[in-house]
N, C-alpha and C. Protein backbone atom coordinates (compact mmCIF):
# COMPACT_ATOMS: atom_id res chain seq x y z
N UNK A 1 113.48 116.38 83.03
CA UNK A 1 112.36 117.28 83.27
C UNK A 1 112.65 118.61 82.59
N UNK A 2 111.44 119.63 82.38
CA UNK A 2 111.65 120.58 81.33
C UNK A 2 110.88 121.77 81.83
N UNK A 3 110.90 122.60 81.00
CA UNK A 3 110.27 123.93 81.48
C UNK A 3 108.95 123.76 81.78
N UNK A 4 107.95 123.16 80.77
CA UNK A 4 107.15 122.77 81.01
C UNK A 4 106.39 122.22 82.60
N UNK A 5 107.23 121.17 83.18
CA UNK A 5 106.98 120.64 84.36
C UNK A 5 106.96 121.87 84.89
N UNK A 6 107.72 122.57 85.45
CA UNK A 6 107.76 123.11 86.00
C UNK A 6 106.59 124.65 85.75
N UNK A 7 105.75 125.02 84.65
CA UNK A 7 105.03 125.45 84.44
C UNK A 7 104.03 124.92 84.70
N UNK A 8 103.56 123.44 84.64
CA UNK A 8 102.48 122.34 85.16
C UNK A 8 102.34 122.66 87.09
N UNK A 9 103.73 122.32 87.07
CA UNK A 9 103.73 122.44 88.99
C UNK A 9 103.53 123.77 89.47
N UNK A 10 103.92 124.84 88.82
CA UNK A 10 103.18 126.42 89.43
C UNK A 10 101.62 126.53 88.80
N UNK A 11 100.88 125.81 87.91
CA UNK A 11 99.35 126.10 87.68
C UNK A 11 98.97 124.85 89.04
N UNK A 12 99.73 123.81 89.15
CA UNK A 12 98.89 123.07 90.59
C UNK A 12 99.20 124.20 91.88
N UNK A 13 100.11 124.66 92.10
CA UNK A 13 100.35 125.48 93.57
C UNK A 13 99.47 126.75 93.21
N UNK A 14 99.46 127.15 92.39
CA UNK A 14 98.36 128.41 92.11
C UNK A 14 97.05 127.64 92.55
N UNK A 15 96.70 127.05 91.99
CA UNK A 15 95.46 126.55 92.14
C UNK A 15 95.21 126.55 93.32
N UNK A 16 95.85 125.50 94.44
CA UNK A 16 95.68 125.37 95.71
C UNK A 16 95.78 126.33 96.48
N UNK A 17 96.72 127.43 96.19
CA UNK A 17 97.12 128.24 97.17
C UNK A 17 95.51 129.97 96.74
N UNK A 18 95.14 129.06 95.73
CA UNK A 18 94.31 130.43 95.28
C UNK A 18 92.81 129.92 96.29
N UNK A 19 93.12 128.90 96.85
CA UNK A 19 91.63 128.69 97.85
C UNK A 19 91.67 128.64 99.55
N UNK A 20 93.40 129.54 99.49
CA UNK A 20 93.33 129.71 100.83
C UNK A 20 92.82 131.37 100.90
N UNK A 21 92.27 131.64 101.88
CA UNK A 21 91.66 132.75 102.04
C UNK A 21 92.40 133.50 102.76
N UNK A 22 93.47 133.17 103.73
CA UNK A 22 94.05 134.21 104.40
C UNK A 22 95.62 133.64 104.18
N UNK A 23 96.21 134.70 103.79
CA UNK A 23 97.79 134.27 103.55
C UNK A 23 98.78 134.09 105.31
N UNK A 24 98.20 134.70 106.05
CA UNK A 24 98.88 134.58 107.45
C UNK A 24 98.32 133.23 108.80
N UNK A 25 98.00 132.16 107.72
CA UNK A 25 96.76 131.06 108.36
C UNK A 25 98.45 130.26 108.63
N UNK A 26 97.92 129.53 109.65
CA UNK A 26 99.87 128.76 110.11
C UNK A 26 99.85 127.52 109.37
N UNK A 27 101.06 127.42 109.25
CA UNK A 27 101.37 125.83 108.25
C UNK A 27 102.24 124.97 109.12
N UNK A 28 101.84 124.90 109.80
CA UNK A 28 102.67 124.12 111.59
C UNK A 28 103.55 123.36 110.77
N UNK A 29 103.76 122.33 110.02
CA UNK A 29 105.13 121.80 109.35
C UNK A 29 106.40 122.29 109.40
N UNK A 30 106.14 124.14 108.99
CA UNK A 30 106.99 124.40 108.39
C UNK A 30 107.36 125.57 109.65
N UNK A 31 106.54 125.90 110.07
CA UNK A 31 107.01 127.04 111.43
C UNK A 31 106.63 128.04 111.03
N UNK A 32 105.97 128.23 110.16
CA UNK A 32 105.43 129.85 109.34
C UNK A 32 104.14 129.91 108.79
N UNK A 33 103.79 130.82 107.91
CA UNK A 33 102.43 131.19 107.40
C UNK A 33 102.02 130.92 106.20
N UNK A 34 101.20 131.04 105.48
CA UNK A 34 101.05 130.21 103.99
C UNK A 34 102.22 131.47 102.90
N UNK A 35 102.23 132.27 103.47
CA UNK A 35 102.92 133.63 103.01
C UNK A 35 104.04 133.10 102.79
N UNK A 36 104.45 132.68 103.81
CA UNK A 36 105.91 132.66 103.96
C UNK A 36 106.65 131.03 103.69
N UNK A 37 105.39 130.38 103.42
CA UNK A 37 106.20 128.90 102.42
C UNK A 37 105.68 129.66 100.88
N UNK A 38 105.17 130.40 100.59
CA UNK A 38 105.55 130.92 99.13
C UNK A 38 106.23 131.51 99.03
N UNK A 39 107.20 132.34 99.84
CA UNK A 39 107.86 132.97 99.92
C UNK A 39 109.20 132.05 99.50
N UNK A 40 109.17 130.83 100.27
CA UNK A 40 110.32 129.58 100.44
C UNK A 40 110.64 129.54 99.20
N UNK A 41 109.02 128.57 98.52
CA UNK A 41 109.18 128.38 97.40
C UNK A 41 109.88 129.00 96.30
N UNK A 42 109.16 130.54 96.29
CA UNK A 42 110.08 131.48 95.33
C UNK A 42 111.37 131.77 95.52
N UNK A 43 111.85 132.00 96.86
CA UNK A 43 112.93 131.85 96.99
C UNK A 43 113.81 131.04 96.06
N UNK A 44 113.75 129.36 96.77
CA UNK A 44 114.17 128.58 95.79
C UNK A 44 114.07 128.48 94.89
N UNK A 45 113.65 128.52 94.00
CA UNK A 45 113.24 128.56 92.29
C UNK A 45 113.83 129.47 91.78
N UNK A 46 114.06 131.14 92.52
CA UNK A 46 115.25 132.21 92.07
C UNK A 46 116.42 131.79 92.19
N UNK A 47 116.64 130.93 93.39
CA UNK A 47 118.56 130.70 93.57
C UNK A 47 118.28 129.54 92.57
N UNK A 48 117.39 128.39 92.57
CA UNK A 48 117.72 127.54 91.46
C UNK A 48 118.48 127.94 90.27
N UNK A 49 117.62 129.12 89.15
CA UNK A 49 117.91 129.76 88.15
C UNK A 49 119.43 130.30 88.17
N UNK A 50 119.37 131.09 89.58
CA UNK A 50 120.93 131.62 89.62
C UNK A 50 122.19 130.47 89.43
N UNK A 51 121.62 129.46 90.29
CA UNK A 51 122.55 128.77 90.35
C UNK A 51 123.20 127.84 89.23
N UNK A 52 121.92 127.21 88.57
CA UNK A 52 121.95 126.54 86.96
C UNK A 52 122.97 127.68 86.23
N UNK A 53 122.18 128.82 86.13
CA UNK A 53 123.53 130.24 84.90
C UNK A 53 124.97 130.31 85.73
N UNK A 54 125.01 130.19 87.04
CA UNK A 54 126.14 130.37 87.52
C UNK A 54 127.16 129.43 87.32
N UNK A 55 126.80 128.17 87.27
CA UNK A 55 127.61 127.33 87.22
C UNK A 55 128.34 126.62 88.01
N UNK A 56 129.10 125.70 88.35
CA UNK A 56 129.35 124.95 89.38
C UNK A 56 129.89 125.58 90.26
N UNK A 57 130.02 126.67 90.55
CA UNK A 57 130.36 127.97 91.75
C UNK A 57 129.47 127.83 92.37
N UNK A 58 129.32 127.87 93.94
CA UNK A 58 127.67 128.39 94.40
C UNK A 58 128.04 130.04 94.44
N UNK A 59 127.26 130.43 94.37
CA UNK A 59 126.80 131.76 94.23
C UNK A 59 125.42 132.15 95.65
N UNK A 60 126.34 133.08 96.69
CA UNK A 60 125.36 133.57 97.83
C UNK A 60 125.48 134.64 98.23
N UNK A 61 125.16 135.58 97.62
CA UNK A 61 126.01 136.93 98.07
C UNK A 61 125.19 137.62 98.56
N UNK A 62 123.79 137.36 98.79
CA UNK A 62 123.01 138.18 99.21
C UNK A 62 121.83 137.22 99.74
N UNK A 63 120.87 137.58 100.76
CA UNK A 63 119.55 136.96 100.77
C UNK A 63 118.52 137.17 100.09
N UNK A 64 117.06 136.34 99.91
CA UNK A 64 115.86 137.18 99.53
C UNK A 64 114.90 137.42 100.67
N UNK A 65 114.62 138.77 100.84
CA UNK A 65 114.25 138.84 102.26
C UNK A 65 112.57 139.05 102.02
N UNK A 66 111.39 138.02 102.48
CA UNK A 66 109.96 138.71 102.56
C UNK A 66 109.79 139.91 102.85
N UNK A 67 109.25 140.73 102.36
CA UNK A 67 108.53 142.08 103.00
C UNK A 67 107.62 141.59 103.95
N UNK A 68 107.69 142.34 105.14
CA UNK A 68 106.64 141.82 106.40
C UNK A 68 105.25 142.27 105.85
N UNK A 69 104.70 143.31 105.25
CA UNK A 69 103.65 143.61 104.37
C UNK A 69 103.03 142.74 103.08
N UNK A 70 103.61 141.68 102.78
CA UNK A 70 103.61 141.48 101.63
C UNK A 70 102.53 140.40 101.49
N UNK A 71 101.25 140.92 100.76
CA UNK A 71 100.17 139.70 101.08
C UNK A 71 100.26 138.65 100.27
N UNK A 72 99.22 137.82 100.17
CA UNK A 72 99.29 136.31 99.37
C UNK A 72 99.19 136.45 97.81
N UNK A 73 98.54 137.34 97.28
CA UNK A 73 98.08 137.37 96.24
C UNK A 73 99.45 138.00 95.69
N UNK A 74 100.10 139.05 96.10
CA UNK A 74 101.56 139.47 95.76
C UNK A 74 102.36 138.52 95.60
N UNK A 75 102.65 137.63 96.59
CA UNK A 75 104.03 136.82 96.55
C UNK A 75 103.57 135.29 95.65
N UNK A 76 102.28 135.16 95.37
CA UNK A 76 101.52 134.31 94.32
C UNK A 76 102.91 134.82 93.15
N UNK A 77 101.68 135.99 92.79
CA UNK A 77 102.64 136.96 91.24
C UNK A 77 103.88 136.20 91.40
N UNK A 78 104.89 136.60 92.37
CA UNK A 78 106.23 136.89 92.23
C UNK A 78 106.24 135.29 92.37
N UNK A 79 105.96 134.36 93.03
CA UNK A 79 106.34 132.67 92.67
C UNK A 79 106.16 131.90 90.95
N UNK A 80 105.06 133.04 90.52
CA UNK A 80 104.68 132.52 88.78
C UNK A 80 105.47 132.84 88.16
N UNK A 81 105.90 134.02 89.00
CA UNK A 81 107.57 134.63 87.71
C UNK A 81 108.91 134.01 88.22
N UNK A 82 108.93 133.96 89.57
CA UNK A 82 110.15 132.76 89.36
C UNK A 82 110.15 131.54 88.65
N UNK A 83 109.02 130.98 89.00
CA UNK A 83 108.80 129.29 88.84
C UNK A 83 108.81 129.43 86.95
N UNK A 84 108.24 130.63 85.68
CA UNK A 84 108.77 130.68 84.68
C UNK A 84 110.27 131.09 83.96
N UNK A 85 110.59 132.35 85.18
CA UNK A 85 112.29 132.26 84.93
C UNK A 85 113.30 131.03 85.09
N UNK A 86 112.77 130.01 85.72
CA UNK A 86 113.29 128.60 85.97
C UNK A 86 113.16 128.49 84.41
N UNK A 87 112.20 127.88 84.58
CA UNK A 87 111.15 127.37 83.40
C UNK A 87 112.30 127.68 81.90
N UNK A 88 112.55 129.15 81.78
CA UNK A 88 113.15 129.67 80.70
C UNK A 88 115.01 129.41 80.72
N UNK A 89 115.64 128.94 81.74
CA UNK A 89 116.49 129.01 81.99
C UNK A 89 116.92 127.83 81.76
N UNK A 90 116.33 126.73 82.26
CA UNK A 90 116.02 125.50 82.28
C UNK A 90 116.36 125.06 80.76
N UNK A 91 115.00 125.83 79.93
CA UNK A 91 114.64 125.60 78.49
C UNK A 91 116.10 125.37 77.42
N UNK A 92 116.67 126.90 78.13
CA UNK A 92 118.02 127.39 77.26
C UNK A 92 118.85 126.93 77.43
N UNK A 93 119.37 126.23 78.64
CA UNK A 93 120.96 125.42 79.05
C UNK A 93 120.79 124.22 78.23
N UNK A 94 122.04 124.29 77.92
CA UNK A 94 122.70 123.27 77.21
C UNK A 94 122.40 121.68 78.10
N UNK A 95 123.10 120.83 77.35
CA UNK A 95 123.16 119.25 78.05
C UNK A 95 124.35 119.47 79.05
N UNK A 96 125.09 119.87 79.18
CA UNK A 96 126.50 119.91 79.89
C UNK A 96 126.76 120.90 80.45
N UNK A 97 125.62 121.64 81.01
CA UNK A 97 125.41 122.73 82.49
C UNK A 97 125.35 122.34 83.28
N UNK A 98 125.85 123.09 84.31
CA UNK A 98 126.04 122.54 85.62
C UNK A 98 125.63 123.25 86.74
N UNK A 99 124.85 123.18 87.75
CA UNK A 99 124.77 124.29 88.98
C UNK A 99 124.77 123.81 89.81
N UNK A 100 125.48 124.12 91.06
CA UNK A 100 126.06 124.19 92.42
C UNK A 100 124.68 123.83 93.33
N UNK A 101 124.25 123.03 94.00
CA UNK A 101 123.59 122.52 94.46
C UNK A 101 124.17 121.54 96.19
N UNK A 102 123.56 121.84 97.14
CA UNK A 102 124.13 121.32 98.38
C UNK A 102 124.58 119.83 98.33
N UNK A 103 123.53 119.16 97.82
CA UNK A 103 123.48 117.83 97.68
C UNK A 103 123.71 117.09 95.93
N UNK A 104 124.67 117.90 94.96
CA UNK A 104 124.95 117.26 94.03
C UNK A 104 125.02 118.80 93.14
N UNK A 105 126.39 118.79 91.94
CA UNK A 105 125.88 119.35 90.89
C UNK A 105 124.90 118.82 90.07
N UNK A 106 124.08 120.09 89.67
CA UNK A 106 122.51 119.38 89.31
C UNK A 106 122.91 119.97 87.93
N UNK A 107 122.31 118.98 86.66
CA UNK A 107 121.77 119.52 85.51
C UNK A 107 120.66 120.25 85.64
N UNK A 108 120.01 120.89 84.33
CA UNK A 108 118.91 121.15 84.16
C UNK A 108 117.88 120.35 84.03
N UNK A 109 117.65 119.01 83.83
CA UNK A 109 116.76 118.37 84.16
C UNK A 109 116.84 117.86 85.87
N UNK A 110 117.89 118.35 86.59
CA UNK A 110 117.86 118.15 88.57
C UNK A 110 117.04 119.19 88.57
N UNK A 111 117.35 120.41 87.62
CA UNK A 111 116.88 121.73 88.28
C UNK A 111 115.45 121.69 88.32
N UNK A 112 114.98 121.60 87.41
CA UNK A 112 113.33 121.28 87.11
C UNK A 112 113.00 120.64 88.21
N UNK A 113 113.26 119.35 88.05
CA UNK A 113 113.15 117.90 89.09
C UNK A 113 113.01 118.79 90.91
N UNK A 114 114.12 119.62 91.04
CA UNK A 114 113.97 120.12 92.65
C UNK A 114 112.87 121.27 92.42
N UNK A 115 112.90 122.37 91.48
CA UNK A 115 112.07 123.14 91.54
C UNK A 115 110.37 122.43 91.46
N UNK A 116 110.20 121.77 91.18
CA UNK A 116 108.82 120.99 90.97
C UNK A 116 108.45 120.24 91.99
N UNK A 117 109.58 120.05 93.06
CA UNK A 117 109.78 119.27 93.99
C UNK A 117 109.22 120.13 95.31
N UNK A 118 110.38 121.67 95.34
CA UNK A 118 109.70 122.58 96.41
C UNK A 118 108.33 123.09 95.96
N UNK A 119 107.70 123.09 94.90
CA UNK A 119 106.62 123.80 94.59
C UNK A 119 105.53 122.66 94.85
N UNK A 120 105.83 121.08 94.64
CA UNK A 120 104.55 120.02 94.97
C UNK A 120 104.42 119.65 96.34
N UNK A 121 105.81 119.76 96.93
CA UNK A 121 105.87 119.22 98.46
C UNK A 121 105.50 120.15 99.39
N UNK A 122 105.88 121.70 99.34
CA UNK A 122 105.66 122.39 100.09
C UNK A 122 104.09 122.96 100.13
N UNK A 123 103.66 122.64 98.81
CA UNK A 123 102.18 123.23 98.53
C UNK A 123 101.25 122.37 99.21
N UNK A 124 101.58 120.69 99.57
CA UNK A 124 101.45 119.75 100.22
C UNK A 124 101.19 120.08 101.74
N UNK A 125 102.48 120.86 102.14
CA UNK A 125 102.32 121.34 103.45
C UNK A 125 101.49 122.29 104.06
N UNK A 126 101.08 123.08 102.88
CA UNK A 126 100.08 124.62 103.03
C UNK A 126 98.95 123.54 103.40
N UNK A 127 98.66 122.60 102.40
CA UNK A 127 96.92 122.43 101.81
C UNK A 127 97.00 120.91 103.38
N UNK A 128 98.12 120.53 104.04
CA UNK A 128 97.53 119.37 105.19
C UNK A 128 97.75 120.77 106.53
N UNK A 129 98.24 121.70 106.28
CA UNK A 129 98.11 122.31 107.52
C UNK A 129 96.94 123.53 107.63
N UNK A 130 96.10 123.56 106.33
CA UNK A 130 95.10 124.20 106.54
C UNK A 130 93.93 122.93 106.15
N UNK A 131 94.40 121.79 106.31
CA UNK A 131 93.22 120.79 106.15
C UNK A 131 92.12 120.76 104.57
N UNK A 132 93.12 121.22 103.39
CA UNK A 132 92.11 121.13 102.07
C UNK A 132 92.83 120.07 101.45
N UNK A 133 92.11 118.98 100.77
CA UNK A 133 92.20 118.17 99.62
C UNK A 133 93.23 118.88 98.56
N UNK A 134 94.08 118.41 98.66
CA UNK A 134 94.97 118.41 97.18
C UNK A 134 95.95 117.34 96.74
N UNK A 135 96.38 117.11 95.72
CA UNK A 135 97.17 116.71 94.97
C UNK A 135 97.52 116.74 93.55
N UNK A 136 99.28 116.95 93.43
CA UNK A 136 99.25 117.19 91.32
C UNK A 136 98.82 115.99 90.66
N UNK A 137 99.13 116.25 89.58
CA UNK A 137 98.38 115.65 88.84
C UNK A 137 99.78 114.50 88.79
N UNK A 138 99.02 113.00 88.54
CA UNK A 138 100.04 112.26 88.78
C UNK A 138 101.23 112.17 88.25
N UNK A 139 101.08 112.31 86.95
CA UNK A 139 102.07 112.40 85.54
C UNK A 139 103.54 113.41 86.51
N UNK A 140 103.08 114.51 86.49
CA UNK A 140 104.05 115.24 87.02
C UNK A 140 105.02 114.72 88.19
N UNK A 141 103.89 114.24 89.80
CA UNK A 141 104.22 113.40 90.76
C UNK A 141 105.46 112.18 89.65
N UNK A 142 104.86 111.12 89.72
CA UNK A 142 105.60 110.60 88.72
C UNK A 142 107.31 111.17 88.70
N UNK A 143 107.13 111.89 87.52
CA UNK A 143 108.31 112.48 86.75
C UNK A 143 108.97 113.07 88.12
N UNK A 144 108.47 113.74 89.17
CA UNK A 144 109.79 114.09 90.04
C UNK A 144 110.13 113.08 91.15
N UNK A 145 109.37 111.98 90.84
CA UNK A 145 109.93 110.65 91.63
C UNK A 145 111.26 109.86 91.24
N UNK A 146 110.98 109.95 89.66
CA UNK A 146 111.55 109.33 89.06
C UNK A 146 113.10 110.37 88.53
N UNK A 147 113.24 111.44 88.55
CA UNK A 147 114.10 112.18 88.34
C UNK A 147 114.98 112.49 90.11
N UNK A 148 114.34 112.28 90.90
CA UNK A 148 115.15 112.91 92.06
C UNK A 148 115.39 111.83 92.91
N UNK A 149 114.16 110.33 92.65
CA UNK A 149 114.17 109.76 93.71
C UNK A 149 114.57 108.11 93.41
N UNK A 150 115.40 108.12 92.34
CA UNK A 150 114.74 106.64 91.18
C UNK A 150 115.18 105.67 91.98
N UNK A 151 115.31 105.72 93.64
CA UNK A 151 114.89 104.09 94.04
C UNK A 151 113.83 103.84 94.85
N UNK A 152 113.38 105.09 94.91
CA UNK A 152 111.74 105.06 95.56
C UNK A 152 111.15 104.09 94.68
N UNK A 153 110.36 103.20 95.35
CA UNK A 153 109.22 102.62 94.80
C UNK A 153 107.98 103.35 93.78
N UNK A 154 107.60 103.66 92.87
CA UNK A 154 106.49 104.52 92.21
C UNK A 154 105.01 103.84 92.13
N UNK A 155 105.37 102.43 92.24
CA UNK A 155 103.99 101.63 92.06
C UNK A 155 102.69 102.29 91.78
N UNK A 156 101.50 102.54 92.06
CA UNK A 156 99.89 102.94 91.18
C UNK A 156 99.93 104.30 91.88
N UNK A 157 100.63 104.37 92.82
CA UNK A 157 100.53 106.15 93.63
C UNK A 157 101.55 107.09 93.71
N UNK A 158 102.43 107.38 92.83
CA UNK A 158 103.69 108.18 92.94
C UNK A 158 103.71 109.01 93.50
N UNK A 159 102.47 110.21 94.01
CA UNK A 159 102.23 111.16 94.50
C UNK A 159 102.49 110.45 95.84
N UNK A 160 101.52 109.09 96.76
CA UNK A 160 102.28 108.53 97.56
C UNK A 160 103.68 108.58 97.94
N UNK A 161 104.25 108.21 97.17
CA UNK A 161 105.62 107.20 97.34
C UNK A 161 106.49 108.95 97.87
N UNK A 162 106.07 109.72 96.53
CA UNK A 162 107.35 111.23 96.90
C UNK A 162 106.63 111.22 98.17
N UNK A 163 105.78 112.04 98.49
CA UNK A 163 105.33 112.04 100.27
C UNK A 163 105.97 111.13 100.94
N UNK A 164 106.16 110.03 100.83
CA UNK A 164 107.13 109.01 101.14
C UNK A 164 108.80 109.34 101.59
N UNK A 165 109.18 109.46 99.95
CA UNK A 165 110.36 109.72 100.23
C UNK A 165 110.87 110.75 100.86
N UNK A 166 110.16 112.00 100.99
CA UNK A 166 110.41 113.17 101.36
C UNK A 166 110.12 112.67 103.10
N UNK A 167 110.07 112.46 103.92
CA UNK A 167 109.40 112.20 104.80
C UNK A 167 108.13 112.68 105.53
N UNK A 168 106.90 112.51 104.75
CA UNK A 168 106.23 113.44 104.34
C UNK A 168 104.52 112.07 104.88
N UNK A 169 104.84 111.15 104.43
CA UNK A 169 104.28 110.06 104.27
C UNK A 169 104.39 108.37 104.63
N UNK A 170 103.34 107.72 104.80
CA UNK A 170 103.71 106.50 104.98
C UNK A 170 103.21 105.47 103.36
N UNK A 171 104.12 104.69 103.33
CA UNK A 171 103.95 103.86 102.23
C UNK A 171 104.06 102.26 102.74
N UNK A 172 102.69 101.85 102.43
CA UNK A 172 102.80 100.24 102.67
C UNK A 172 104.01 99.18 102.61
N UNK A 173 104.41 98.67 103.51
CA UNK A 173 105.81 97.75 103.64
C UNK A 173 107.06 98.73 103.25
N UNK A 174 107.11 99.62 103.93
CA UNK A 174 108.53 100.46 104.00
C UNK A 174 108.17 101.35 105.58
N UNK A 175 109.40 101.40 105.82
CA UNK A 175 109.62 102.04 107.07
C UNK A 175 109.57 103.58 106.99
N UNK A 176 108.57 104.05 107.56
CA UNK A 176 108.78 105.62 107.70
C UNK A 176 110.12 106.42 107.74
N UNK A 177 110.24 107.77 106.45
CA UNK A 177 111.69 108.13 106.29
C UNK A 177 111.86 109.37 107.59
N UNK A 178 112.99 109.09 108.29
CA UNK A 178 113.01 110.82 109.33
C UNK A 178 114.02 111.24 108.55
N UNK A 179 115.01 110.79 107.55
CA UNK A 179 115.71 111.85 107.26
C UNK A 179 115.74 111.14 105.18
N UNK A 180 116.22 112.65 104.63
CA UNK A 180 116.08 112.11 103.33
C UNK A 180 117.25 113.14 102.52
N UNK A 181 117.16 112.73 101.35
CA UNK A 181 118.12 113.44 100.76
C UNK A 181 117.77 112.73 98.89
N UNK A 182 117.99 114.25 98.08
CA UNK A 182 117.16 113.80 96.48
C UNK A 182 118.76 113.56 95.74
N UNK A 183 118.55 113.01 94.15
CA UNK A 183 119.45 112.95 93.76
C UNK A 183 119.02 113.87 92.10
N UNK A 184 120.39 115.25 92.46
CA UNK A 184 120.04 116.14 91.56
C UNK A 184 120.52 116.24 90.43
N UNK A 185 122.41 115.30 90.53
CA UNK A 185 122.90 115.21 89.12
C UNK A 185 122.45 114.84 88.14
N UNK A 186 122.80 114.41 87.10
CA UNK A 186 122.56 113.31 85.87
C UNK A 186 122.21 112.53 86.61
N UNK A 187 121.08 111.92 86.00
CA UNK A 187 120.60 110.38 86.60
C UNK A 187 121.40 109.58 86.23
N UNK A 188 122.20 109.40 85.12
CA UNK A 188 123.42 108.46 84.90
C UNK A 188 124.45 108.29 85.66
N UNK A 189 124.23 109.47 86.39
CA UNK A 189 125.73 109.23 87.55
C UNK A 189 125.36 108.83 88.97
N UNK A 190 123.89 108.67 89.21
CA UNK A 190 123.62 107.58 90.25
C UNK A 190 124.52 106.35 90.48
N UNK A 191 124.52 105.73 91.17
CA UNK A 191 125.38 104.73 91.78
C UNK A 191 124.90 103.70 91.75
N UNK A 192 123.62 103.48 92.30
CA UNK A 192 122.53 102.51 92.55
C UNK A 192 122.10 102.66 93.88
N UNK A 193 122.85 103.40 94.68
CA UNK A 193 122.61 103.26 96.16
C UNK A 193 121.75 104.28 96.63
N UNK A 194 121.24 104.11 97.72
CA UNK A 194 120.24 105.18 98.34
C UNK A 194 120.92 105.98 99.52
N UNK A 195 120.82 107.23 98.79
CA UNK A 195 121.52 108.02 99.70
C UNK A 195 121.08 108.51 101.14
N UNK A 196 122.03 108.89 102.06
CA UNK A 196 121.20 109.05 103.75
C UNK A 196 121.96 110.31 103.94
């Protein structure tokens, strides 16, 4: 995955998040406000970046803290400029970068893959806990199935299946997931097994 994706997946969360009308509306999923899963989002997508340049160190020396003032249309801005500082960071690393990640050193194609991941799943959570129609566009769905999740099933609905894997969703003849976990390294260094 490439800068690009990840420029694709902040014009879908813009989109959706540009037809909520009040940034302090609750997103019961997540325990907070539509504010404050963009807030998540950006969050993540800044330590992503840090973490890809940093290198297999994790790097935490500080938090990113919301401003309690800080409305929707603000922390929009500031998610388009993380989700492109990814984007650019992403672009520039080499094949044989590495960043510190909970659940795997991730390349730059993990990095994309998770950043595209908090920006489709969580935007998921805004648009079922304020009850609006959404979904990305499949191509993208797709590509972060197949980069984070490659023993998920993808069959005609990939956007399905991630809701799926994430535990997010139900998918015909598979057992509902309560707990999950992505795979961020090289996809070559998968195992074959599905991780718990």
């Amino acid at each position: 995955m490439t800068g690009d994706d990840l420029r694709a997946a902040d014009a879908a969360v813009q989109e959706l998040l540009g037809r909520v009308p009040d940034g302090g509306a609750a997103v019961p999923l997540l325990a907070t406000d539509v504010t404050g899963v963009a807030h998540h989002i950006t969050s993540c997508l800044t330590w992503y970046a840090a973490d890809l340049v940093a290198g297999p160190a994790e790097v935490s020396a500080f938090d990113l803290v919301r401003r309690p003032d800080v409305e929707l249309a603000e922390m929009r801005k500031q998610l388009g400029a993380a989700a492109e500082v990814l984007a650019r960071v992403v672009d520039a690393a080499g094949p044989d970068e590495r960043g510190a990640h909970s659940w795997g050193l991730a390349d730059a194609s993990g990095f994309a893959g998770m950043g595209c991941a908090e920006m489709l799943l969580h935007t998921w959570d805004v648009a079922d806990g304020r009850q609006l129609e959404w979904a990305p566009p499949a191509e993208l769905a797709d590509a972060v199935l197949a980069r984070l999740f490659p023993w998920a099933p993808a069959g005609d609905d990939p956007w399905a299946a991630l809701l799926w894997a994430t535990g997010r969703g139900e998918l015909p003849g598979r057992e509902p997931l309560t707990s999950w976990r992505w795979h961020c390294a090289p996809l070559d260094e998968w195992d074959g097994t599905v991780p718990s």
